[in-house]
C-alpha atoms as a PDB file:
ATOM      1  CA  UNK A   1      58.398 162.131 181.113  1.00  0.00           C
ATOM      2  CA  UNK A   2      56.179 160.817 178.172  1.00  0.00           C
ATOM      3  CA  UNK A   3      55.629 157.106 179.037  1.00  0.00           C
ATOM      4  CA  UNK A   4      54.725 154.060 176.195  1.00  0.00           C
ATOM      5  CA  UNK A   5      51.598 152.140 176.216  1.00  0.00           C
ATOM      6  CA  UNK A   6      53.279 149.441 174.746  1.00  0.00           C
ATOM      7  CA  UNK A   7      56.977 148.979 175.668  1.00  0.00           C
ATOM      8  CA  UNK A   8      58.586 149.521 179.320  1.00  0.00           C
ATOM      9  CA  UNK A   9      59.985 153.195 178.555  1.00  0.00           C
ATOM     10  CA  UNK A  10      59.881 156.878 179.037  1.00  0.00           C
ATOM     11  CA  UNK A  11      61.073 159.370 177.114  1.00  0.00           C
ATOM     12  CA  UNK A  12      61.621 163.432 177.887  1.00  0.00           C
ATOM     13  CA  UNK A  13      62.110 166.525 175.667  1.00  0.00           C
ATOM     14  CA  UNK A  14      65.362 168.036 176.799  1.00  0.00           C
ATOM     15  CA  UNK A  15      68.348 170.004 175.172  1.00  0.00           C
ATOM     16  CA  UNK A  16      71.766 171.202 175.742  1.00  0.00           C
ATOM     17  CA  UNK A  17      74.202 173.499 174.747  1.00  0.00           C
ATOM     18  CA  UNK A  18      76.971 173.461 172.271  1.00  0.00           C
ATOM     19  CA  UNK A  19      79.230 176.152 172.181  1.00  0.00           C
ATOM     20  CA  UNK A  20      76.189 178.325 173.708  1.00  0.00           C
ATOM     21  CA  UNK A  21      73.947 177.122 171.111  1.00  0.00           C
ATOM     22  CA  UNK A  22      70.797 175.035 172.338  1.00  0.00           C
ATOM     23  CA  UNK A  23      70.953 171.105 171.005  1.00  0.00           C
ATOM     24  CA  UNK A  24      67.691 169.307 171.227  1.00  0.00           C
ATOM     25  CA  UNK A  25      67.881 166.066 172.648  1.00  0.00           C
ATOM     26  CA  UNK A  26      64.850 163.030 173.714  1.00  0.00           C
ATOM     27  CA  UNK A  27      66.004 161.298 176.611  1.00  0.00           C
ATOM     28  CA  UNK A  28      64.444 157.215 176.743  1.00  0.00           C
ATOM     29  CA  UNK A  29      64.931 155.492 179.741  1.00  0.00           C
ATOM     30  CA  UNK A  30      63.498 151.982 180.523  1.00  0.00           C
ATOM     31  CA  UNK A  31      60.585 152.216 183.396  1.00  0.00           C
ATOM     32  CA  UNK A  32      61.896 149.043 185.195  1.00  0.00           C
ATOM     33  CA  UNK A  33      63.225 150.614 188.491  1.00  0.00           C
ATOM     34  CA  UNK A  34      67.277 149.768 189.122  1.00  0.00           C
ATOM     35  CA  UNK A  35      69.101 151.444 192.330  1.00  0.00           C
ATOM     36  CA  UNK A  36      71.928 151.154 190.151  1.00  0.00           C
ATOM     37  CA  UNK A  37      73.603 153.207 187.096  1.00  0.00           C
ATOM     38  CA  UNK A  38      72.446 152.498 183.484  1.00  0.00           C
ATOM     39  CA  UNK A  39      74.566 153.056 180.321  1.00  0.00           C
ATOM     40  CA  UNK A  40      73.781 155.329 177.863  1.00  0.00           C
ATOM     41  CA  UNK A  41      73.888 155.431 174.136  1.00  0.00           C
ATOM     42  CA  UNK A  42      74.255 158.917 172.331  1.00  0.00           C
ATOM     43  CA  UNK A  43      72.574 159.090 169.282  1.00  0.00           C
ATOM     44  CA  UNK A  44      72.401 161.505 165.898  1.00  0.00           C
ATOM     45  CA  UNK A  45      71.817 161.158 162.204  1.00  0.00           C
ATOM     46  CA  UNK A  46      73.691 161.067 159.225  1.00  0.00           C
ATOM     47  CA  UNK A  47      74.002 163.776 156.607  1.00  0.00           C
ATOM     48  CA  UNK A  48      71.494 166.935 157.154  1.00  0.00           C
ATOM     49  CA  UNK A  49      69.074 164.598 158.785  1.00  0.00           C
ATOM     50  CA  UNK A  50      66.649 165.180 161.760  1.00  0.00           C
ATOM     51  CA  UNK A  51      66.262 162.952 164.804  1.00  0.00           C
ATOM     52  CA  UNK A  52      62.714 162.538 163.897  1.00  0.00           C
ATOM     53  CA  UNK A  53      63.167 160.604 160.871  1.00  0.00           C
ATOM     54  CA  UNK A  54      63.603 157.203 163.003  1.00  0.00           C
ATOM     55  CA  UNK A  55      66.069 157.545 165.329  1.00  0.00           C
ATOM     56  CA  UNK A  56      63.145 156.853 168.356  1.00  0.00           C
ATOM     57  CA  UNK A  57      62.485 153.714 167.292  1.00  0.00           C
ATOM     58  CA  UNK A  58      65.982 152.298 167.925  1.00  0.00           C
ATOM     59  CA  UNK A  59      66.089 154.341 171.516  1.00  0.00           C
ATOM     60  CA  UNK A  60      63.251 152.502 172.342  1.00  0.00           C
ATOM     61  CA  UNK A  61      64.172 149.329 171.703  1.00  0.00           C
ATOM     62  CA  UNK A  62      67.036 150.681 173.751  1.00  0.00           C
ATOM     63  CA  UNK A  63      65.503 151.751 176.691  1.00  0.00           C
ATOM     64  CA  UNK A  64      63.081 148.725 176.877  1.00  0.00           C
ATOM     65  CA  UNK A  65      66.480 146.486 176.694  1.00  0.00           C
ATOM     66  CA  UNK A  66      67.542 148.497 179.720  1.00  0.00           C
ATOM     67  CA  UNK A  67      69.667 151.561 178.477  1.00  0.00           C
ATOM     68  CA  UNK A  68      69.004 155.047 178.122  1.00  0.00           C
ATOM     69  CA  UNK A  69      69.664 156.799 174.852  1.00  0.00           C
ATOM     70  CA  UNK A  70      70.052 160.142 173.951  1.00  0.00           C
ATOM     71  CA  UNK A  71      68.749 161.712 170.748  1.00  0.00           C
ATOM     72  CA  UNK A  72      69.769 164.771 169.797  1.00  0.00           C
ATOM     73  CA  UNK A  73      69.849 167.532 166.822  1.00  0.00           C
ATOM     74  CA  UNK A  74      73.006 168.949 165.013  1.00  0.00           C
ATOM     75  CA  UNK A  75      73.046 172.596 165.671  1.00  0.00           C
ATOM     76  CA  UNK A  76      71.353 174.276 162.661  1.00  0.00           C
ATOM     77  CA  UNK A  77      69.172 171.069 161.998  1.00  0.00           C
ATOM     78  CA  UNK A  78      65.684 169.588 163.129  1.00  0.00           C
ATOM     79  CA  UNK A  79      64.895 171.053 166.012  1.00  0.00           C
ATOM     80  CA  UNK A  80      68.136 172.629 167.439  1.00  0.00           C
ATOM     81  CA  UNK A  81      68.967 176.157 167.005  1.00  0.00           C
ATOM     82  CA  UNK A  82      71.976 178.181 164.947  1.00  0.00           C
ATOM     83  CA  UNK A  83      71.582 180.268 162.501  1.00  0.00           C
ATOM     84  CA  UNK A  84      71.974 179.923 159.228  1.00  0.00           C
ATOM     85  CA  UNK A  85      69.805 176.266 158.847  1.00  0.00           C
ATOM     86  CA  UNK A  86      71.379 173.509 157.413  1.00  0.00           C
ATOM     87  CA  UNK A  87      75.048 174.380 157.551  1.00  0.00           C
ATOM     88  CA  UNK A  88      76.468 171.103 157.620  1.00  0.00           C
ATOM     89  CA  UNK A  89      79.988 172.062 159.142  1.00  0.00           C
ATOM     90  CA  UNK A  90      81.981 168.617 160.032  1.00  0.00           C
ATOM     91  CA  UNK A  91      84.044 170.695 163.011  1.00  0.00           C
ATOM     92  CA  UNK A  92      81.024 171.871 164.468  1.00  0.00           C
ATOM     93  CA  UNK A  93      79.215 168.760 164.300  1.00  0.00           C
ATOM     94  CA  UNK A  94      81.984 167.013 166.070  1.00  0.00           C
ATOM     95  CA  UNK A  95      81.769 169.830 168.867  1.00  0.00           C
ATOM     96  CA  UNK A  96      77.882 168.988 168.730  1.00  0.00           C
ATOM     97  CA  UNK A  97      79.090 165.328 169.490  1.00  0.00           C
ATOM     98  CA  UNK A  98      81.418 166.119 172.715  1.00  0.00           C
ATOM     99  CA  UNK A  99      78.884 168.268 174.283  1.00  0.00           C
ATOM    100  CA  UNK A 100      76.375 165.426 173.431  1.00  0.00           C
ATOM    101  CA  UNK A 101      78.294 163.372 175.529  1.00  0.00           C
ATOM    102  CA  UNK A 102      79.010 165.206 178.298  1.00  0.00           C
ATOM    103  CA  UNK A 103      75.620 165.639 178.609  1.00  0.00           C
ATOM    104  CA  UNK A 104      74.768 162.436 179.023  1.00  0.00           C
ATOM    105  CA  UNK A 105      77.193 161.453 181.282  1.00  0.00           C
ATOM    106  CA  UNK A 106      75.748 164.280 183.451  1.00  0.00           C
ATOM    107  CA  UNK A 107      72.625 162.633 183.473  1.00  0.00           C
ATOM    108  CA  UNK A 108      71.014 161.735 186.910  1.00  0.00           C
ATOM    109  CA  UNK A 109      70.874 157.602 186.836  1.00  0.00           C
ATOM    110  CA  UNK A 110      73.621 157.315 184.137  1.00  0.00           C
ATOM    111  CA  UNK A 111      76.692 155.718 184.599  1.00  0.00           C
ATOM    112  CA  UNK A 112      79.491 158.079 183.275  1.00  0.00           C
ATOM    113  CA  UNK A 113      81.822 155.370 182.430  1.00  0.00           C
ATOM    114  CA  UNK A 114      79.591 153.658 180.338  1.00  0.00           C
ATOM    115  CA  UNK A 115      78.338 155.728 177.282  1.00  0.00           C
ATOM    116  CA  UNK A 116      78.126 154.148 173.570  1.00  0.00           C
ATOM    117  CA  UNK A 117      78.373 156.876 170.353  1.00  0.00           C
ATOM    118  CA  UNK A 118      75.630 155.453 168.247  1.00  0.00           C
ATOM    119  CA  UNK A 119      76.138 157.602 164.931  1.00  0.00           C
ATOM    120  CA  UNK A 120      74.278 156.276 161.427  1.00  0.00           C
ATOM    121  CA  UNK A 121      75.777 156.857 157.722  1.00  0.00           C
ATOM    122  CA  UNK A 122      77.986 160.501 157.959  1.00  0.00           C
ATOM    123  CA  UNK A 123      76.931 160.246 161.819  1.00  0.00           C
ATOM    124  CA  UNK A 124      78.684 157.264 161.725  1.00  0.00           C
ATOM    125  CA  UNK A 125      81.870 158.607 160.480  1.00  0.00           C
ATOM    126  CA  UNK A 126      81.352 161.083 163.399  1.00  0.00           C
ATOM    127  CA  UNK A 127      81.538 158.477 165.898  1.00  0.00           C
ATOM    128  CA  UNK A 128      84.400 156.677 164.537  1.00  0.00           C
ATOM    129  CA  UNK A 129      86.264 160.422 164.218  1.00  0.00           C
ATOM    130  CA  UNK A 130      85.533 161.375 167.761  1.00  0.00           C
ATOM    131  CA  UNK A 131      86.548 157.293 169.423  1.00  0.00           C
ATOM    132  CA  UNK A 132      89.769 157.974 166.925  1.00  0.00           C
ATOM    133  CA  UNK A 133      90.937 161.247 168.280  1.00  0.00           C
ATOM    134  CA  UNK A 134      90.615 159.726 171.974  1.00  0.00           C
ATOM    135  CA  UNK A 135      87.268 160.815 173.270  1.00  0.00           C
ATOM    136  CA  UNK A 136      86.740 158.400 176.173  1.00  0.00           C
ATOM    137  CA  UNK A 137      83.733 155.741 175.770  1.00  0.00           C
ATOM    138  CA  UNK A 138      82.466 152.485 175.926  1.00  0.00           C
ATOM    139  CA  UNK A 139      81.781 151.328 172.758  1.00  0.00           C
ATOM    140  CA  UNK A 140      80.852 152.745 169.444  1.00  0.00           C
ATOM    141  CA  UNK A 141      78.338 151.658 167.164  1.00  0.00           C
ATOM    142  CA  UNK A 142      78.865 153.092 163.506  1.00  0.00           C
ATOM    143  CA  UNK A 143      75.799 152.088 160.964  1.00  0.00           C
ATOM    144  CA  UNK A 144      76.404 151.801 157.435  1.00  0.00           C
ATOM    145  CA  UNK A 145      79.374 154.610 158.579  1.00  0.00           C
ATOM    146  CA  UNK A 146      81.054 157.339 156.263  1.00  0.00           C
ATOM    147  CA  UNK A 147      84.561 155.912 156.118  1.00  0.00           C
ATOM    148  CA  UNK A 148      86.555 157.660 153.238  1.00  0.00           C
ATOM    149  CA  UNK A 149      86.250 161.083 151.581  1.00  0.00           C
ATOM    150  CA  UNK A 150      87.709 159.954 148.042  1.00  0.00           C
ATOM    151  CA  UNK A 151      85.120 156.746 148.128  1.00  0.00           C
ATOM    152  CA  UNK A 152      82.372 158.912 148.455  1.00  0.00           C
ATOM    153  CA  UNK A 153      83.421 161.045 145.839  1.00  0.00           C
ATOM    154  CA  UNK A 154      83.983 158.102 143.445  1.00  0.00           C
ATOM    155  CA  UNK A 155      80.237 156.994 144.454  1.00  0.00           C
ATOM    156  CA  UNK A 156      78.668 160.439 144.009  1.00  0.00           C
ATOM    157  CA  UNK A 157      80.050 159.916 140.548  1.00  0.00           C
ATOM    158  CA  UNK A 158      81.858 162.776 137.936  1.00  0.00           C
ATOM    159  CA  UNK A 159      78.736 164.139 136.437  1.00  0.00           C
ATOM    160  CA  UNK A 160      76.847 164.783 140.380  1.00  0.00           C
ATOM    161  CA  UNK A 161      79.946 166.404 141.545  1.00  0.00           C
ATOM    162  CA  UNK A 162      80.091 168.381 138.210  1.00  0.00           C
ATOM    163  CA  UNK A 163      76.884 169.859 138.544  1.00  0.00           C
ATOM    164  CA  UNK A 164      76.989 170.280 142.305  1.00  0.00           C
ATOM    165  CA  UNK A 165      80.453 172.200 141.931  1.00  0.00           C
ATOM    166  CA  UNK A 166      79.044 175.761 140.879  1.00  0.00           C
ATOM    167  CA  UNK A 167      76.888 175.827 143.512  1.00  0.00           C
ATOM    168  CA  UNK A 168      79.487 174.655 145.782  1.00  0.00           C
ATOM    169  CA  UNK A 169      81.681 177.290 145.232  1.00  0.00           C
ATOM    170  CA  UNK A 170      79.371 180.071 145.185  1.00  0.00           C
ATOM    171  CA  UNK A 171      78.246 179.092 148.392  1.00  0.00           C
ATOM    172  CA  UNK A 172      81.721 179.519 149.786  1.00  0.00           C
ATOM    173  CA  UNK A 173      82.147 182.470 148.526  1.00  0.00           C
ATOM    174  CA  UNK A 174      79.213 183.359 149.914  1.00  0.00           C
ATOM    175  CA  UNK A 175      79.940 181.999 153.577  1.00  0.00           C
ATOM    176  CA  UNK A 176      83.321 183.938 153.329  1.00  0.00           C
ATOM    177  CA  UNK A 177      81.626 187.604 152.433  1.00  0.00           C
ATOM    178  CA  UNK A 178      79.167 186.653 154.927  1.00  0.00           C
ATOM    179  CA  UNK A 179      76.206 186.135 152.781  1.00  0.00           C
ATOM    180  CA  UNK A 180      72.853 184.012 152.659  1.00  0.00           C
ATOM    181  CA  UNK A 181      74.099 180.170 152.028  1.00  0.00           C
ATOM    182  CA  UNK A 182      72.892 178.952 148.281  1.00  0.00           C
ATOM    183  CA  UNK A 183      71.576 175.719 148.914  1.00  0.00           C
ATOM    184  CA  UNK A 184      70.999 172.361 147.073  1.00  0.00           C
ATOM    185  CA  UNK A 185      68.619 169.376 147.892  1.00  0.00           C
ATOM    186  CA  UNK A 186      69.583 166.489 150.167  1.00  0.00           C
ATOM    187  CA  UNK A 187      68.480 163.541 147.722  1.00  0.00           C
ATOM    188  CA  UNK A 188      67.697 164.079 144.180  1.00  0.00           C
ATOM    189  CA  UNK A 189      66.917 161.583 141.170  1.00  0.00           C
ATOM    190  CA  UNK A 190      69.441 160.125 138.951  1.00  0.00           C
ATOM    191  CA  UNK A 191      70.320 163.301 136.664  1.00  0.00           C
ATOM    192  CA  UNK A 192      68.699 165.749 139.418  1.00  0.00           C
ATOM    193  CA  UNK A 193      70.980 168.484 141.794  1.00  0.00           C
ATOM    194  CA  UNK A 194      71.509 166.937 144.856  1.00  0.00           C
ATOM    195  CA  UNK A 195      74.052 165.711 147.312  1.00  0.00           C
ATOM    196  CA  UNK A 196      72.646 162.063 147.183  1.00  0.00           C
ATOM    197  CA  UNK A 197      71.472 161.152 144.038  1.00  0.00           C
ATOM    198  CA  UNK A 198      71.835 157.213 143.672  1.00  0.00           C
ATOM    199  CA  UNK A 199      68.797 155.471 142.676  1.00  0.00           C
ATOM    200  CA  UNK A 200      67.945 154.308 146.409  1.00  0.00           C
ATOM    201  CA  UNK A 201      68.076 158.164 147.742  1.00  0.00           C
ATOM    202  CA  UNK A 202      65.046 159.906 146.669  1.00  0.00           C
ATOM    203  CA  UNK A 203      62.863 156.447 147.671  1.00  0.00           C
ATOM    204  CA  UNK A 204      64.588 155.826 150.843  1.00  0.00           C
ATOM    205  CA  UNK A 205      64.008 159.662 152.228  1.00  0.00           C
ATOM    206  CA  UNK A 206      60.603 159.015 151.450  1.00  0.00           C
ATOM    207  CA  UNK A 207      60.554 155.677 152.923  1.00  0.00           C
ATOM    208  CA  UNK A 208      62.003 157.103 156.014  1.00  0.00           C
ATOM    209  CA  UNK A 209      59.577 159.714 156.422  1.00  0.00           C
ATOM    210  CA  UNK A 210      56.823 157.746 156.130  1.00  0.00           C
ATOM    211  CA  UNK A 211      57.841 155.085 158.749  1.00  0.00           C
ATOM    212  CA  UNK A 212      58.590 157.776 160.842  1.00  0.00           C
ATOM    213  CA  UNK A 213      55.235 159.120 160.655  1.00  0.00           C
ATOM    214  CA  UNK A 214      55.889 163.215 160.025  1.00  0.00           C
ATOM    215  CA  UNK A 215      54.560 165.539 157.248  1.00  0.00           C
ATOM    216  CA  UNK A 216      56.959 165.463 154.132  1.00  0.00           C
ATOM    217  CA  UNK A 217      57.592 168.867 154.860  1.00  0.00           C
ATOM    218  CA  UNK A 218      58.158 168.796 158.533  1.00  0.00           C
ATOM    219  CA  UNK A 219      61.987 168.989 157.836  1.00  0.00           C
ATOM    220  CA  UNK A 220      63.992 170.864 155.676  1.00  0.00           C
ATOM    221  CA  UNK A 221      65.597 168.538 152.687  1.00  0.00           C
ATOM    222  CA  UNK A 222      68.425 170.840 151.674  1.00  0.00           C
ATOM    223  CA  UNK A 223      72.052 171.510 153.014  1.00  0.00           C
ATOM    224  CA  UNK A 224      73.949 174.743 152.138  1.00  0.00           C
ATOM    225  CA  UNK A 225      76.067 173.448 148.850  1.00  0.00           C
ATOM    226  CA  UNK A 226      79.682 174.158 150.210  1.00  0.00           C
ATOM    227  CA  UNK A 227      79.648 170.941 151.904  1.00  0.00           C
ATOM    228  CA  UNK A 228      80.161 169.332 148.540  1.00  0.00           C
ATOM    229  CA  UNK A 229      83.609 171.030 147.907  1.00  0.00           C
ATOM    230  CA  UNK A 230      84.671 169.142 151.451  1.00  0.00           C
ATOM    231  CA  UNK A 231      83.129 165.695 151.546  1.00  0.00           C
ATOM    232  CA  UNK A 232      86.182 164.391 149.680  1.00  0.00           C
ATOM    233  CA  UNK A 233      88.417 165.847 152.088  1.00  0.00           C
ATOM    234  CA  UNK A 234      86.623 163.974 155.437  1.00  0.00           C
ATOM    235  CA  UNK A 235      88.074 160.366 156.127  1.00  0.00           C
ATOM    236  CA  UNK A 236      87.662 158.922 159.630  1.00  0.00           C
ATOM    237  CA  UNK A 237      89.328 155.853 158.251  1.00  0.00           C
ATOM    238  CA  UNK A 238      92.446 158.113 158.770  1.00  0.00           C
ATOM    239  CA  UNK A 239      92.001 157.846 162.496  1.00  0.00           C
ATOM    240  CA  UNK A 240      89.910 154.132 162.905  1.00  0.00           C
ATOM    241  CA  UNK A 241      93.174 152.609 164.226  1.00  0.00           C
ATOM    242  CA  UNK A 242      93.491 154.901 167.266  1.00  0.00           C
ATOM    243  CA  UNK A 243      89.977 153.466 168.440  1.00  0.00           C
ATOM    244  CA  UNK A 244      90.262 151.611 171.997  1.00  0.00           C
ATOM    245  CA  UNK A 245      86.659 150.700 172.599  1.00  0.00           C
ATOM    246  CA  UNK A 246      84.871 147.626 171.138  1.00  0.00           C
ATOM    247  CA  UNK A 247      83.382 148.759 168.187  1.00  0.00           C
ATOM    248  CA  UNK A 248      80.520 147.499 165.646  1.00  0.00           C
ATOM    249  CA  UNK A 249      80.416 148.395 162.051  1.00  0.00           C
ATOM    250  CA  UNK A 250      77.458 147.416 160.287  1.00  0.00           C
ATOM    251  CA  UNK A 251      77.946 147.906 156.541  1.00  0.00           C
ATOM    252  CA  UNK A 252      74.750 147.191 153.598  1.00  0.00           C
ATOM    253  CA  UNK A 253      75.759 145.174 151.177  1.00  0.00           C
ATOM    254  CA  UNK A 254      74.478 147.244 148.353  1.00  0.00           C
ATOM    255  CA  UNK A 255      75.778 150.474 149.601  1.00  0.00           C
ATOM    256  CA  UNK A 256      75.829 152.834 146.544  1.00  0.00           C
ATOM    257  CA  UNK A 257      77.284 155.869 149.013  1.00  0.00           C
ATOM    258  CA  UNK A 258      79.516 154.079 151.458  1.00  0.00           C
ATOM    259  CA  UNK A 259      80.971 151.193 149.608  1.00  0.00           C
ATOM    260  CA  UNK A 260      80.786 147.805 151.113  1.00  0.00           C
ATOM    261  CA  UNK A 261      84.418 147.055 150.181  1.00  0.00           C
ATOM    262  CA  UNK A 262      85.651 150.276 151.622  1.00  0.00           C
ATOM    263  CA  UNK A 263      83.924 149.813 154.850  1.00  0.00           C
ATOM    264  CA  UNK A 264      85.152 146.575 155.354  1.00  0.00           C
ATOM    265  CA  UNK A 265      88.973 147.230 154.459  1.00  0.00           C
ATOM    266  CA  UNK A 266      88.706 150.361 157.004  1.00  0.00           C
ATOM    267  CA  UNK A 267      86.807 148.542 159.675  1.00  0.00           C
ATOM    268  CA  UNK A 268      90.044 146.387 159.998  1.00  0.00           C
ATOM    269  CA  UNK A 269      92.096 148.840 160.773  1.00  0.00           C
ATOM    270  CA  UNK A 270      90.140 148.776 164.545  1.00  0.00           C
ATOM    271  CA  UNK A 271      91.525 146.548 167.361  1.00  0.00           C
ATOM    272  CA  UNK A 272      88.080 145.230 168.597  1.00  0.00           C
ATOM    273  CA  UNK A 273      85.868 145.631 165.835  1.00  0.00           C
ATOM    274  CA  UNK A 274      82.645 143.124 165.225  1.00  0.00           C
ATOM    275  CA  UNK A 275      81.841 143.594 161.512  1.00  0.00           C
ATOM    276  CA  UNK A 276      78.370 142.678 160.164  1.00  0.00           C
ATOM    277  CA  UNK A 277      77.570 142.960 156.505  1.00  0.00           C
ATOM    278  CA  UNK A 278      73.387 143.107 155.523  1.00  0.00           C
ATOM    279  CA  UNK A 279      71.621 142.312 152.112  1.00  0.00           C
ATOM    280  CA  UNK A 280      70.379 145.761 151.889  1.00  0.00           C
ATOM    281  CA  UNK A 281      70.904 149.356 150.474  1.00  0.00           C
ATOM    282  CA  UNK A 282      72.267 152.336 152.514  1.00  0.00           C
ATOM    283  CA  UNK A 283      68.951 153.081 153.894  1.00  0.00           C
ATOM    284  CA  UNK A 284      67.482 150.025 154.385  1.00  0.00           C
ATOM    285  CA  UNK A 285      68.503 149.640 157.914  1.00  0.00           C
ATOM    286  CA  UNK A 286      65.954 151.790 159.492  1.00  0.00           C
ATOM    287  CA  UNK A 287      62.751 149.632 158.329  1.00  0.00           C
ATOM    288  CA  UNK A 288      61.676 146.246 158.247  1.00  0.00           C
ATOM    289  CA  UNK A 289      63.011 144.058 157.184  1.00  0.00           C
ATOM    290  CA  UNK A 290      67.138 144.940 157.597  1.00  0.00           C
ATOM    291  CA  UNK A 291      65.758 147.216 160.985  1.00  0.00           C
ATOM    292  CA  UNK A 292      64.922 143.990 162.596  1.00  0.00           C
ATOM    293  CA  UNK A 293      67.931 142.128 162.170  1.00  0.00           C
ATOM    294  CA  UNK A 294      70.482 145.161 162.783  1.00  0.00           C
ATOM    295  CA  UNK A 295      68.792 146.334 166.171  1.00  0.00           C
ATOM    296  CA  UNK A 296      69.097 142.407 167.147  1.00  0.00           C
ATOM    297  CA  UNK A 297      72.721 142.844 166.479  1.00  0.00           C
ATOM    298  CA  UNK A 298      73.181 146.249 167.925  1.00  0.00           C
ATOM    299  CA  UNK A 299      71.018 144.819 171.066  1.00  0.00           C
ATOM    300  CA  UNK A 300      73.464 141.700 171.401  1.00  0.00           C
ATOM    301  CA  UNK A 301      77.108 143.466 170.926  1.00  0.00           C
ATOM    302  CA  UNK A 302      75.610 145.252 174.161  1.00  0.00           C
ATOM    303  CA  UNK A 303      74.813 143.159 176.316  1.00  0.00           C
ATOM    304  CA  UNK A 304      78.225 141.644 175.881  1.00  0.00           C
ATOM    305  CA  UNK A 305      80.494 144.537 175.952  1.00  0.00           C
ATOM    306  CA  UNK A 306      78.020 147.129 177.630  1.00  0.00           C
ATOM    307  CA  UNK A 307      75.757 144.628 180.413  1.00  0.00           C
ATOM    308  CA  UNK A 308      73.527 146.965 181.935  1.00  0.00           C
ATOM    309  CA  UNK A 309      74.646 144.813 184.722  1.00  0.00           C
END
């Protein structure tokens, strides 16, 4: 265990295996000594990101609150294995996201009945998909979430998809005859190739990586292009209602990928949902200042449906 200088927490390089692929997961735990079970948070990143690109700093505000948290990789992404790289597969990643869990609830010190799916942007989605379709937890916490297919379509906007399209498809064809994927950028300018090419994408990757304090090219920023013939397709609004567990949504006000309007209208559809809407862009949230305020919020919607207590 890798102990803080400055905050009550430890953290460990571990992994796990999804469907016999190795996951790599950080576990944090808080230092303060407790004879009794902690709850545990299981967290990934949204679309064809790593861990790495500041996911540890809301575990450790985590674990110094009291609660472990588990970080891990996508298979095929950051520092996981599966081959080819940066197949984003939504089936597989929700696999990825059971055996994520399990894990954790395996955990020496954890309390198996209380573990939280933290999931961020299409991560977000996941966690809403997986509460939906009856996987057994705590609580869910779903930041600036993927909610609708269609809606992220719409904001990708007719001349993106247009230009993504050929690539799209001659990846699939590709993946079918079992060939090399053809692969596009993450993030891209206004005009560029790219999944996500809003205004606020290409700046807030490179805000991200900065804060996070990596080499630009630690990480791969590209995602085999046949994912763009199926984001229209993936809606875990479809399922939202079906979600037992108290559940935040935290939606950006100036979302140009997940609408704010389309977050809120789906986050209705959820029994116990706490909805909190922040003057910010899609990926604001993980820096100062919208970081601040949504890890206070995050912190507090634990410690009244979670207590580590």
């Amino acid at each position: 265990m890798t102990e803080s200088d400055n905050t009550p927490f430890a953290s460990e390089s571990t992994s796990f295996s999804s469907d016999g692929t190795k996951c790599a997961a950080t576990v944090f735990r808080p230092t303060t000594s407790t004879e009794l079970p902690i709850p545990a948070l299981v967290m990934a990143h949204g679309f064809g990101s790593p861990r790495a690109l500041r996911l540890y700093a809301y575990a450790e505000r985590f674990a110094a609150a009291g609660y472990a948290a588990v970080v891990f990789d996508y298979r095929g992404f950051g520092d996981s294995d599966g081959e080819p790289r940066q197949v984003l597969d939504v089936s597989m990643q929700h696999d990825d996201w059971k055996a994520a869990l399990e894990f954790a609830r395996s955990l020496p010190g954890i309390d198996a009945d209380k573990i939280v799916a933290w999931g961020t942007s299409f991560g977000g989605g996941h966690v809403l998909t997986v509460a939906g379709r009856g996987e057994t937890l705590a609580a869910v916490i779903a930041q600036v979430p993927h909610v609708s297919g269609p809606a992220a379509v719409r904001a990708t906007g007719f001349a993106a998809s247009r230009k993504i399209a050929p690539y799209a498809i001659r990846d699939q064809i590709n993946a079918v005859l079992g060939r090399k994927p053809v692969y596009i950028p993450l993030v891209g300018r206004p005009g560029d190739l790219g999944i996500m090419t809003t205004p606020d994408a290409l700046p807030g990757l490179e805000q991200l990586i900065v804060h996070s304090g990596i080499e630009p090219d630690a990480y791969r920023q590209d995602v085999a292009a046949r994912i763009g013939l199926k984001i229209g397709l993936y809606s875990p609004e479809r399922v939202m209602s079906n979600i037992e567990c108290p559940t935040l949504i935290q939606i950006a006000s100036n979302d140009a990928i997940t609408p704010c309007a389309v977050a809120e209208n789906a986050a209705k559809q959820i029994p116990d949902v706490t909805v909190r809407i922040y003057e910010c862009s899609h990926f604001d949230p993980y820096v100062d200042p919208a970081f601040t305020n949504i890890i206070a919020d995050q912190l507090a919607f634990l410690r009244e449906n979670v207590p580590t207590h």
